[in-house]
PDB file of N, CA and C in Angstrom:
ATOM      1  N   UNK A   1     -37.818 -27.448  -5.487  1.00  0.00           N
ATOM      2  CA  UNK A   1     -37.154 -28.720  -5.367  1.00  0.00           C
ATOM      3  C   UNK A   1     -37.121 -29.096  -3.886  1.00  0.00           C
ATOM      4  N   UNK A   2     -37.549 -30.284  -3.641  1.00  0.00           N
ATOM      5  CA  UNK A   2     -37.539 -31.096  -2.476  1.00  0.00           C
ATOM      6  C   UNK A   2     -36.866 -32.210  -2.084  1.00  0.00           C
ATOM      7  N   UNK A   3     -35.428 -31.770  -1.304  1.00  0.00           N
ATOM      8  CA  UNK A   3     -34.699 -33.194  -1.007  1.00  0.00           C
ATOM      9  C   UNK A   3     -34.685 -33.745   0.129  1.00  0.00           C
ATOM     10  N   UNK A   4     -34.461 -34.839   0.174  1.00  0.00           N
ATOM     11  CA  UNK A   4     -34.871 -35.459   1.419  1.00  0.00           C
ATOM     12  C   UNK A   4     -33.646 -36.557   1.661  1.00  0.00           C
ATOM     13  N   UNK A   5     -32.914 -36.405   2.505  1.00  0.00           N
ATOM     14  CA  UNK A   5     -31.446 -37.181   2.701  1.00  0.00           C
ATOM     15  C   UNK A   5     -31.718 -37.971   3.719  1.00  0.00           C
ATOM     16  N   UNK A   6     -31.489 -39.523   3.149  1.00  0.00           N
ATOM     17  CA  UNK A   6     -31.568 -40.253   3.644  1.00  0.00           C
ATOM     18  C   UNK A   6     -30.359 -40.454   4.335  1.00  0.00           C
ATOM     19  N   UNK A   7     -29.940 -42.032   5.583  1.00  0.00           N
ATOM     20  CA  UNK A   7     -29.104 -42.757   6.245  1.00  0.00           C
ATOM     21  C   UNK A   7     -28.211 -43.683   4.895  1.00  0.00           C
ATOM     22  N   UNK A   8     -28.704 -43.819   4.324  1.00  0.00           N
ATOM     23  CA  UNK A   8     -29.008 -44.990   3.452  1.00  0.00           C
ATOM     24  C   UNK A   8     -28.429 -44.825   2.100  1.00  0.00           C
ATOM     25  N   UNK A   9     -27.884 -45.592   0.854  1.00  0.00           N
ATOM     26  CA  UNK A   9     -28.527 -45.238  -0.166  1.00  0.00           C
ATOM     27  C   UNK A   9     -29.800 -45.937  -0.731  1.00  0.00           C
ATOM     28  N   UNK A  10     -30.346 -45.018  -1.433  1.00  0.00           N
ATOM     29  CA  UNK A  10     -32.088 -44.994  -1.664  1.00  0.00           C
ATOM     30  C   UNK A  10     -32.016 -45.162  -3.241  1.00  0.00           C
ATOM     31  N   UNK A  11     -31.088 -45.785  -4.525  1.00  0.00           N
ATOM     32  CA  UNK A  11     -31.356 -45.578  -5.889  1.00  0.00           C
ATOM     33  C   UNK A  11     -32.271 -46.211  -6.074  1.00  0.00           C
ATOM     34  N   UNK A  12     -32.517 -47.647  -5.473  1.00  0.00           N
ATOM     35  CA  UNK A  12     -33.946 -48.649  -5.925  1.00  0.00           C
ATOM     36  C   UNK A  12     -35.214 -47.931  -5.561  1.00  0.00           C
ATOM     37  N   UNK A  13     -34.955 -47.135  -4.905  1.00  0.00           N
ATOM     38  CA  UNK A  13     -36.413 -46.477  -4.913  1.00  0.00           C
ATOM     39  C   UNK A  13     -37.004 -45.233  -6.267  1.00  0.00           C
ATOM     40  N   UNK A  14     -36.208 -45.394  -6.891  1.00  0.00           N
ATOM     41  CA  UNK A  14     -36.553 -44.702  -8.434  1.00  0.00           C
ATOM     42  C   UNK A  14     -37.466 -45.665  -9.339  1.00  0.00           C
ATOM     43  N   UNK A  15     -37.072 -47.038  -9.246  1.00  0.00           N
ATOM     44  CA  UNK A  15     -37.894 -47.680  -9.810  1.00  0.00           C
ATOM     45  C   UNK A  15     -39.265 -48.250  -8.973  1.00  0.00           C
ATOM     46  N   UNK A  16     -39.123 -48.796  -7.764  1.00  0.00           N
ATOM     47  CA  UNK A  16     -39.878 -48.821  -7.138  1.00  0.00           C
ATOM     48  C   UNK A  16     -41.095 -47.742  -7.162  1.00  0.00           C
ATOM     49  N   UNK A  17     -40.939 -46.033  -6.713  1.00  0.00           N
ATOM     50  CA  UNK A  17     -41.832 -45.349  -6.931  1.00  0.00           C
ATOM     51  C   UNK A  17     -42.259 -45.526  -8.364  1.00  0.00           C
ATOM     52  N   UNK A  18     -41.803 -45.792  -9.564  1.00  0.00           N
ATOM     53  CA  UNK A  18     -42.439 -45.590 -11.246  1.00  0.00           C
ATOM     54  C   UNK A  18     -42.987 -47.055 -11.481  1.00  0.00           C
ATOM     55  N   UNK A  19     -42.870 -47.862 -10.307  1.00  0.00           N
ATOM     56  CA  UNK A  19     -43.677 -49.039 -10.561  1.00  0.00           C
ATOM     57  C   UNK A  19     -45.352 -48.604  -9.661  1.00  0.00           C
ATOM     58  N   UNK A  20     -45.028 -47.510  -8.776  1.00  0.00           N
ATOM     59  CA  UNK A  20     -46.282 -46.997  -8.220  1.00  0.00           C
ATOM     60  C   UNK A  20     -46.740 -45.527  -8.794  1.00  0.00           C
ATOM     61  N   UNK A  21     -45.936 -45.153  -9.616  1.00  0.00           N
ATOM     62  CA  UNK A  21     -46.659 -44.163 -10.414  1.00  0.00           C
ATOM     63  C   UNK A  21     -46.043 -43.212  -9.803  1.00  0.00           C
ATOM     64  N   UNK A  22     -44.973 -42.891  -9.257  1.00  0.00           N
ATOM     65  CA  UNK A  22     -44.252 -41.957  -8.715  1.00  0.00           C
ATOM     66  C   UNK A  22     -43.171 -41.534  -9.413  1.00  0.00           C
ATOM     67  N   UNK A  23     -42.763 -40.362  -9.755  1.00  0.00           N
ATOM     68  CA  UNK A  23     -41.791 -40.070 -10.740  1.00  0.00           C
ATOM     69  C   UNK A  23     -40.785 -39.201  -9.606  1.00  0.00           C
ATOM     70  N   UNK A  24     -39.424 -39.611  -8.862  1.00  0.00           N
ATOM     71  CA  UNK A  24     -38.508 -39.541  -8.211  1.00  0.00           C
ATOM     72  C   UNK A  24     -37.504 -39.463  -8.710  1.00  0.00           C
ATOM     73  N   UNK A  25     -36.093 -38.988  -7.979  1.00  0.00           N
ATOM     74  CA  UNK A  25     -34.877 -39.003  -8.688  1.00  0.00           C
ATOM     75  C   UNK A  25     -34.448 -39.246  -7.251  1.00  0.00           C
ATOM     76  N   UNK A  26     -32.775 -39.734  -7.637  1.00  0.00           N
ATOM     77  CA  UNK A  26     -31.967 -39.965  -6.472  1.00  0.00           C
ATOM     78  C   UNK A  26     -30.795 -39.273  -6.799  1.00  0.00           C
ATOM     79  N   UNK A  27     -30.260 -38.409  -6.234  1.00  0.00           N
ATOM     80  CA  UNK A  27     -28.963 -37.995  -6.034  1.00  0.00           C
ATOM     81  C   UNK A  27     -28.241 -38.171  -5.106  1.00  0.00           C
ATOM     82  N   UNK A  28     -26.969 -38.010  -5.378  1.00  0.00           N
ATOM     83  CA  UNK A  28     -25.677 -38.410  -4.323  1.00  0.00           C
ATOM     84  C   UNK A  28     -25.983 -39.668  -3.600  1.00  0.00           C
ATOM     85  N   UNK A  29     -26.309 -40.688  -4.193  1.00  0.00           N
ATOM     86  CA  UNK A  29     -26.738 -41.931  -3.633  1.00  0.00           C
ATOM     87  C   UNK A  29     -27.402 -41.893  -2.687  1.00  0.00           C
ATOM     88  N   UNK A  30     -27.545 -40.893  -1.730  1.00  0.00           N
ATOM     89  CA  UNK A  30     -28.762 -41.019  -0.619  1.00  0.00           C
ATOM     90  C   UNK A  30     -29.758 -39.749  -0.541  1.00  0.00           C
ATOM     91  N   UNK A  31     -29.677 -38.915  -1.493  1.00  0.00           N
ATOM     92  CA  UNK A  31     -30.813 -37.900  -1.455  1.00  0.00           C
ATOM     93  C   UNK A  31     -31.775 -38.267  -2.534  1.00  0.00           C
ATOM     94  N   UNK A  32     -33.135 -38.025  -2.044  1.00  0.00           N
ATOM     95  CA  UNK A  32     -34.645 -38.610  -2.604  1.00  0.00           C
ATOM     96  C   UNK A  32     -34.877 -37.214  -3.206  1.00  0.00           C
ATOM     97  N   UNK A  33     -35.082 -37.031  -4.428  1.00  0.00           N
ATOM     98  CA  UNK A  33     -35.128 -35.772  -4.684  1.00  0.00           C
ATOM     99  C   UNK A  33     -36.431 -35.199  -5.383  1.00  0.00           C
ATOM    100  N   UNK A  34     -37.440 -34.635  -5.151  1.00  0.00           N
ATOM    101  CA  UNK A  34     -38.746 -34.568  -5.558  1.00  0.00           C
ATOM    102  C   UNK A  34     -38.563 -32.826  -6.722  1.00  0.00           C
ATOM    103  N   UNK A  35     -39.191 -33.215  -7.374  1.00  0.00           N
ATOM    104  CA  UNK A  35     -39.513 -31.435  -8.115  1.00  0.00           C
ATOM    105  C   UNK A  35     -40.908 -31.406  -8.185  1.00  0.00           C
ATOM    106  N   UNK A  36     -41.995 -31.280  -7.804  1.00  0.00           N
ATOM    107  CA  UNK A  36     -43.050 -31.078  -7.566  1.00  0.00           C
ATOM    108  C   UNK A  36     -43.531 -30.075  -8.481  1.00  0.00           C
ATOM    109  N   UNK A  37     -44.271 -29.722  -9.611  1.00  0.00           N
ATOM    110  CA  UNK A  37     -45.065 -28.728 -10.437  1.00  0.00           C
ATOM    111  C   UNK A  37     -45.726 -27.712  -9.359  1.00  0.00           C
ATOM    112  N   UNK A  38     -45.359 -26.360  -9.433  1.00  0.00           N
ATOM    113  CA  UNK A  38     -46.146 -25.153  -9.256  1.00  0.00           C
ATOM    114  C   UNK A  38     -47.769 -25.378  -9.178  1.00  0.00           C
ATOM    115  N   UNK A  39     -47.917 -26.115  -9.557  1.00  0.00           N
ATOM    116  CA  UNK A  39     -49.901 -25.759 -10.086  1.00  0.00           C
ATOM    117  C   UNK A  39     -50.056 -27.392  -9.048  1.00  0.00           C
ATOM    118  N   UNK A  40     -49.602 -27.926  -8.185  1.00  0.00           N
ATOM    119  CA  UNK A  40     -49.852 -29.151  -7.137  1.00  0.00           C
ATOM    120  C   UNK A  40     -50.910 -28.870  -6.858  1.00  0.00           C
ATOM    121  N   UNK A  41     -51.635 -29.151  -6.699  1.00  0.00           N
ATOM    122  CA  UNK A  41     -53.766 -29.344  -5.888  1.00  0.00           C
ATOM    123  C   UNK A  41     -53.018 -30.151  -4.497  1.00  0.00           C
ATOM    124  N   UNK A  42     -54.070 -29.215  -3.517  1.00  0.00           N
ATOM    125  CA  UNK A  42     -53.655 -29.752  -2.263  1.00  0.00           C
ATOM    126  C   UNK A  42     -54.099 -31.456  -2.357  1.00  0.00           C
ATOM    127  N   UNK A  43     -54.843 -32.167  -3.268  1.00  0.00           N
ATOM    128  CA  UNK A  43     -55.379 -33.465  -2.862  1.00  0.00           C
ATOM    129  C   UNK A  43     -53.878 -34.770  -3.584  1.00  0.00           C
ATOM    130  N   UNK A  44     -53.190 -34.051  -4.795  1.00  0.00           N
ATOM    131  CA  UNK A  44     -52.006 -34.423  -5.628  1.00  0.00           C
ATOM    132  C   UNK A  44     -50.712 -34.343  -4.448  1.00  0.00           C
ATOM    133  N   UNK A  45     -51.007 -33.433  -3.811  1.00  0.00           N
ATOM    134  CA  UNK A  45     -49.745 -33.288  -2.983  1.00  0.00           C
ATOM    135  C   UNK A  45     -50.002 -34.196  -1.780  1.00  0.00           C
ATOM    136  N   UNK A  46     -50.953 -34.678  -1.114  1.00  0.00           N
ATOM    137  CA  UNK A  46     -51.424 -35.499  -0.281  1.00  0.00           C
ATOM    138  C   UNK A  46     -50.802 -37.289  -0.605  1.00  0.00           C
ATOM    139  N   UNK A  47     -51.398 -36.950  -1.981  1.00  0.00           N
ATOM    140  CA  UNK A  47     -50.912 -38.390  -2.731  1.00  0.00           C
ATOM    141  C   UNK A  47     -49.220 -38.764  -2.759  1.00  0.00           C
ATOM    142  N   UNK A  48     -48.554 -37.501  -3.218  1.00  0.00           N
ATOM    143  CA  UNK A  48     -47.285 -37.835  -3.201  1.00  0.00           C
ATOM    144  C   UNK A  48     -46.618 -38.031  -1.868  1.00  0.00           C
ATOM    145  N   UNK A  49     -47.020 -37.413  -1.151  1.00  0.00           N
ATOM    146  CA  UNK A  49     -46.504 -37.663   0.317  1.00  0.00           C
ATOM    147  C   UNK A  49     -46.828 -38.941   0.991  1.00  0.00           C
ATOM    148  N   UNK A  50     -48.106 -39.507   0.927  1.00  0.00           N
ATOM    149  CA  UNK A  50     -48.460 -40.698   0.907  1.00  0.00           C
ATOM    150  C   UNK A  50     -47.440 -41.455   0.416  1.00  0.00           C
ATOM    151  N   UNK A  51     -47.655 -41.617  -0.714  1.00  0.00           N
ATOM    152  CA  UNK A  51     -46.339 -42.823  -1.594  1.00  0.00           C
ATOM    153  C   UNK A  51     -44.827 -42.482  -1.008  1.00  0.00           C
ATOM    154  N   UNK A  52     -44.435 -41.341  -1.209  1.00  0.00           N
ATOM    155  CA  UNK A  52     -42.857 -40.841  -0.742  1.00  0.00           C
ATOM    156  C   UNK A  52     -42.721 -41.649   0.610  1.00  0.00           C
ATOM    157  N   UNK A  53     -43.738 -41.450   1.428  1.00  0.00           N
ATOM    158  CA  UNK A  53     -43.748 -41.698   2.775  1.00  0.00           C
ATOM    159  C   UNK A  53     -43.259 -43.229   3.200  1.00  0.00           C
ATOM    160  N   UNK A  54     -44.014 -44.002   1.915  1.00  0.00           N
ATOM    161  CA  UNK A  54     -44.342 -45.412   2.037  1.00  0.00           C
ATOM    162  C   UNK A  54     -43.306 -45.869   2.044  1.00  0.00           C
ATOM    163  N   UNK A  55     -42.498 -45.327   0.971  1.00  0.00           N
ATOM    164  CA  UNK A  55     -41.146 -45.878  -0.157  1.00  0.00           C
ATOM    165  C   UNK A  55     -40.574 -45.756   0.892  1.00  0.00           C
ATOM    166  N   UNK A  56     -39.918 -44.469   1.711  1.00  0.00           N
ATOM    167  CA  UNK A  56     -39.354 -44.540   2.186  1.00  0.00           C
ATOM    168  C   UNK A  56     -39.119 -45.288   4.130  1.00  0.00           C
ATOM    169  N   UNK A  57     -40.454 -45.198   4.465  1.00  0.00           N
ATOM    170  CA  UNK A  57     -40.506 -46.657   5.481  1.00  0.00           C
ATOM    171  C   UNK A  57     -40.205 -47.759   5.167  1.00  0.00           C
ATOM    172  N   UNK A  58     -40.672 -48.112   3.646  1.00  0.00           N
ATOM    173  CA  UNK A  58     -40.012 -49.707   3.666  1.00  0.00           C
ATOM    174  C   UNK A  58     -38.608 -49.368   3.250  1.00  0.00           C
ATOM    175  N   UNK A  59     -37.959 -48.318   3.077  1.00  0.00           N
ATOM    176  CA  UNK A  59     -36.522 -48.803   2.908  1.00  0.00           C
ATOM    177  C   UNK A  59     -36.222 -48.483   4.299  1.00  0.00           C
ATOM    178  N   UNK A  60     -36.480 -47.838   5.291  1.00  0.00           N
ATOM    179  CA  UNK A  60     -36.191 -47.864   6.425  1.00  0.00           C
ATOM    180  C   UNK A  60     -35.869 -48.885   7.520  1.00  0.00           C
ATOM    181  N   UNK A  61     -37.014 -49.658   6.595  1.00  0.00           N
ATOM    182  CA  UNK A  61     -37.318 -51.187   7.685  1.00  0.00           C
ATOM    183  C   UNK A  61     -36.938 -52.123   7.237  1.00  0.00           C
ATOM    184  N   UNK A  62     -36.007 -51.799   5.937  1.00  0.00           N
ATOM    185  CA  UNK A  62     -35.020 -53.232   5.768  1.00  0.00           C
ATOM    186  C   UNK A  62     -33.471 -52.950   6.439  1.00  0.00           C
ATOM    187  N   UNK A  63     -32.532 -54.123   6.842  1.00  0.00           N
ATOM    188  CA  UNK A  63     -31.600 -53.895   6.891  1.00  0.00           C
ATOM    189  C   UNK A  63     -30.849 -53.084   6.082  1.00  0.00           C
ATOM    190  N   UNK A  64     -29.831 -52.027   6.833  1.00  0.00           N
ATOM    191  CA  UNK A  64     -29.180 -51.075   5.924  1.00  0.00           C
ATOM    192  C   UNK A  64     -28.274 -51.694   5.198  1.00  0.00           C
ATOM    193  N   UNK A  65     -27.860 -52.794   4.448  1.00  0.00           N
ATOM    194  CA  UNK A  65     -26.696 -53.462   3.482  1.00  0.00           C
ATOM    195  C   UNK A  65     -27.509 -53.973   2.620  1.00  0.00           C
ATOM    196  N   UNK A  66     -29.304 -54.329   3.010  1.00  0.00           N
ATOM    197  CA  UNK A  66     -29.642 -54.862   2.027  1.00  0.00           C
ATOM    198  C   UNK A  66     -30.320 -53.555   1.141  1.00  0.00           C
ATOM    199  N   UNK A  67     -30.429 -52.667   1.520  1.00  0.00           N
ATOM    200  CA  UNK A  67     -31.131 -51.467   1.146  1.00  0.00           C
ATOM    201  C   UNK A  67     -30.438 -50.982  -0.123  1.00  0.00           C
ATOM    202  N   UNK A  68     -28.948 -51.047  -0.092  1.00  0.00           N
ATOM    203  CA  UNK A  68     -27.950 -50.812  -0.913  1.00  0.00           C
ATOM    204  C   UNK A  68     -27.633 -51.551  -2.271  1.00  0.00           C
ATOM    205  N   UNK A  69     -28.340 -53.023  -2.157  1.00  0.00           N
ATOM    206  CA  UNK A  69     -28.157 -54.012  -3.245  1.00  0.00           C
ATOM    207  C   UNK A  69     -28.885 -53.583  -4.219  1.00  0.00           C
TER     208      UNK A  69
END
């Protein structure tokens, strides 16, 4: 399990990633929480980091009150 604690809360990014094919969870309103499968191919794990990466710059680069709506 891979969490990643944001500034922020991050729940819209659950749907956001499953509108890009990313399957995410959010806990405690600001942790991004990944479970990644045992059997990951280094080229699958490239991909998710990619997208994770994305999601989470653009919530970075919006104002923090609108991030929350």
């Amino acid at each position: 399990m891979i969490g990643i604690d944001l500034d922020r809360p991050c729940g819209a990014l659950v749907q956001t990633g499953l509108e890009r094919g990313l399957l995410i969870n959010v806990t405690a309103d600001t942790v991004l929480r990944l479970l990644p499968p045992l059997i990951m191919q280094p080229a699958e794990a490239q991909q998710l980091l990619q997208g994770v990466c994305e999601l989470v710059e653009e919530l970075i680069s919006e104002p923090a009150a609108a991030a929350s709506e």
